[in-house]
C-alpha atoms as a PDB file:
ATOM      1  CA  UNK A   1     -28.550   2.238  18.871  1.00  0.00           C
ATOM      2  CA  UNK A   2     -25.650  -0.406  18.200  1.00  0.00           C
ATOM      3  CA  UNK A   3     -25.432  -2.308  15.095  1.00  0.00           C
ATOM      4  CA  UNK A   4     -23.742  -5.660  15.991  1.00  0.00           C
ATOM      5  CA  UNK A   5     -20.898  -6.943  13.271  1.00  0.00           C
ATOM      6  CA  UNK A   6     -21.707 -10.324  11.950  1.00  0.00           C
ATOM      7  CA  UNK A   7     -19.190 -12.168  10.574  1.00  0.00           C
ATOM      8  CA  UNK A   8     -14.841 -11.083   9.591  1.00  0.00           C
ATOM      9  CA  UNK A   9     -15.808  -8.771   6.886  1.00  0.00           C
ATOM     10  CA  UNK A  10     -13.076  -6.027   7.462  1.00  0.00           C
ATOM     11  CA  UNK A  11     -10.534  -8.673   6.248  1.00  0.00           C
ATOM     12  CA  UNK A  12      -9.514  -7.658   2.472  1.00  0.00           C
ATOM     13  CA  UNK A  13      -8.855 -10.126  -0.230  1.00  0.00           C
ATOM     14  CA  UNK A  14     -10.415 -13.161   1.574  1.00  0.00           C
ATOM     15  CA  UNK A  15     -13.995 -12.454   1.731  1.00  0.00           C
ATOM     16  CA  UNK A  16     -15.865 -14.542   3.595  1.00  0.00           C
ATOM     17  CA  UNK A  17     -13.923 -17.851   4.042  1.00  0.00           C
ATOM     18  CA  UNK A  18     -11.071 -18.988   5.478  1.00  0.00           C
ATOM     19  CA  UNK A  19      -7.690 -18.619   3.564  1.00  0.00           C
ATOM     20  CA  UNK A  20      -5.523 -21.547   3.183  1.00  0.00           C
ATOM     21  CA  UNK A  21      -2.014 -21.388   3.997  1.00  0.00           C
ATOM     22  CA  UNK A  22      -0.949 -21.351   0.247  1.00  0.00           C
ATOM     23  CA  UNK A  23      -3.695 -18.678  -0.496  1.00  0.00           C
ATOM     24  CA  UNK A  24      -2.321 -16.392   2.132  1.00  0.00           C
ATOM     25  CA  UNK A  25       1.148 -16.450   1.370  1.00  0.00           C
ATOM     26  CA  UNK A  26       0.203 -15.725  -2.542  1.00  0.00           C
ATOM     27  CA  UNK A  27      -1.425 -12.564  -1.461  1.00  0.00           C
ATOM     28  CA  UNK A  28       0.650 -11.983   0.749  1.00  0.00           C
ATOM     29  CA  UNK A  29       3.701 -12.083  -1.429  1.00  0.00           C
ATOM     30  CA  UNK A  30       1.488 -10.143  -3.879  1.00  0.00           C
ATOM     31  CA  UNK A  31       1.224  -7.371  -1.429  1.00  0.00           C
ATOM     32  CA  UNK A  32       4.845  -7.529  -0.897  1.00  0.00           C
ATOM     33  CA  UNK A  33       5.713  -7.305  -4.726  1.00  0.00           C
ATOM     34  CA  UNK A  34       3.004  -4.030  -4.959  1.00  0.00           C
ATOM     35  CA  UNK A  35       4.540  -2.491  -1.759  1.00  0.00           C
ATOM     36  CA  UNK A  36       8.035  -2.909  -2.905  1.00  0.00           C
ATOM     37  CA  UNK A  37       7.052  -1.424  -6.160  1.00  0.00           C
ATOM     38  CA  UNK A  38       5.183   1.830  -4.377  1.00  0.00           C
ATOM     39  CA  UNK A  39       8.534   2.362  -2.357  1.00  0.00           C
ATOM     40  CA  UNK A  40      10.795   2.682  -5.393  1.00  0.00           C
ATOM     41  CA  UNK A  41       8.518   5.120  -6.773  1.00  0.00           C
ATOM     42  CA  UNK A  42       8.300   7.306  -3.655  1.00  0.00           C
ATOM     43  CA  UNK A  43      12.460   6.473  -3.612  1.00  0.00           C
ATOM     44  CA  UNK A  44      12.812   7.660  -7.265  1.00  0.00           C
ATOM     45  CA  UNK A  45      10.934  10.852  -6.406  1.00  0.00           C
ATOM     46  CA  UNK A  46      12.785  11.645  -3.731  1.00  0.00           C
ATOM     47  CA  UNK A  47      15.908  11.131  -5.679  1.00  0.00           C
ATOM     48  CA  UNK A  48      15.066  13.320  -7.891  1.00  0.00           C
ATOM     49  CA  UNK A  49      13.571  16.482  -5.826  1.00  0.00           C
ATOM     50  CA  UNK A  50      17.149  16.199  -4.584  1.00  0.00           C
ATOM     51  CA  UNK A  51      18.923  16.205  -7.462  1.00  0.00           C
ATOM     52  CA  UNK A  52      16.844  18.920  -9.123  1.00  0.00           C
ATOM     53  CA  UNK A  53      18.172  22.617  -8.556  1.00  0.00           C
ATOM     54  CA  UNK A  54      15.981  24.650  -5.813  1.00  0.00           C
ATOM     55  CA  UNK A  55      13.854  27.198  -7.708  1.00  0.00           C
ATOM     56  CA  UNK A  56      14.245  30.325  -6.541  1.00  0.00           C
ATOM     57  CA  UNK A  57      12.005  32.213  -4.277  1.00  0.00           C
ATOM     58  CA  UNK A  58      10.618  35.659  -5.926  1.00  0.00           C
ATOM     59  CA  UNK A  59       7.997  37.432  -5.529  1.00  0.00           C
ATOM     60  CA  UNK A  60       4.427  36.608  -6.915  1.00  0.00           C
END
């Protein structure tokens, strides 16, 4: 049996109406900001496991 979609609900942060252009481009930039800030974290990591020694492999 198919269950027919009714309606744009897979878009996030909207809901139900339509978004404005003003609206979109605040969440939008919003997303940017949160994205930006998630890829200097996973850059800072990174930074680090490279600057950090190797441990070294012995036996368990």
């Amino acid at each position: 049996m198919r269950h027919r979609h009714r309606g744009r609900c897979g878009r996030k942060g909207f809901g139900r109406r339509v978004p404005n252009r003003e609206d979109m481009l605040s969440h939008l930039e919003e997303r940017q900001r949160d994205i930006e800030e998630e890829l200097a974290d996973i850059a800072e990591l990174v930074r680090r496991l490279k600057d950090e020694p190797a441990p070294a492999s012995g036996t368990a």
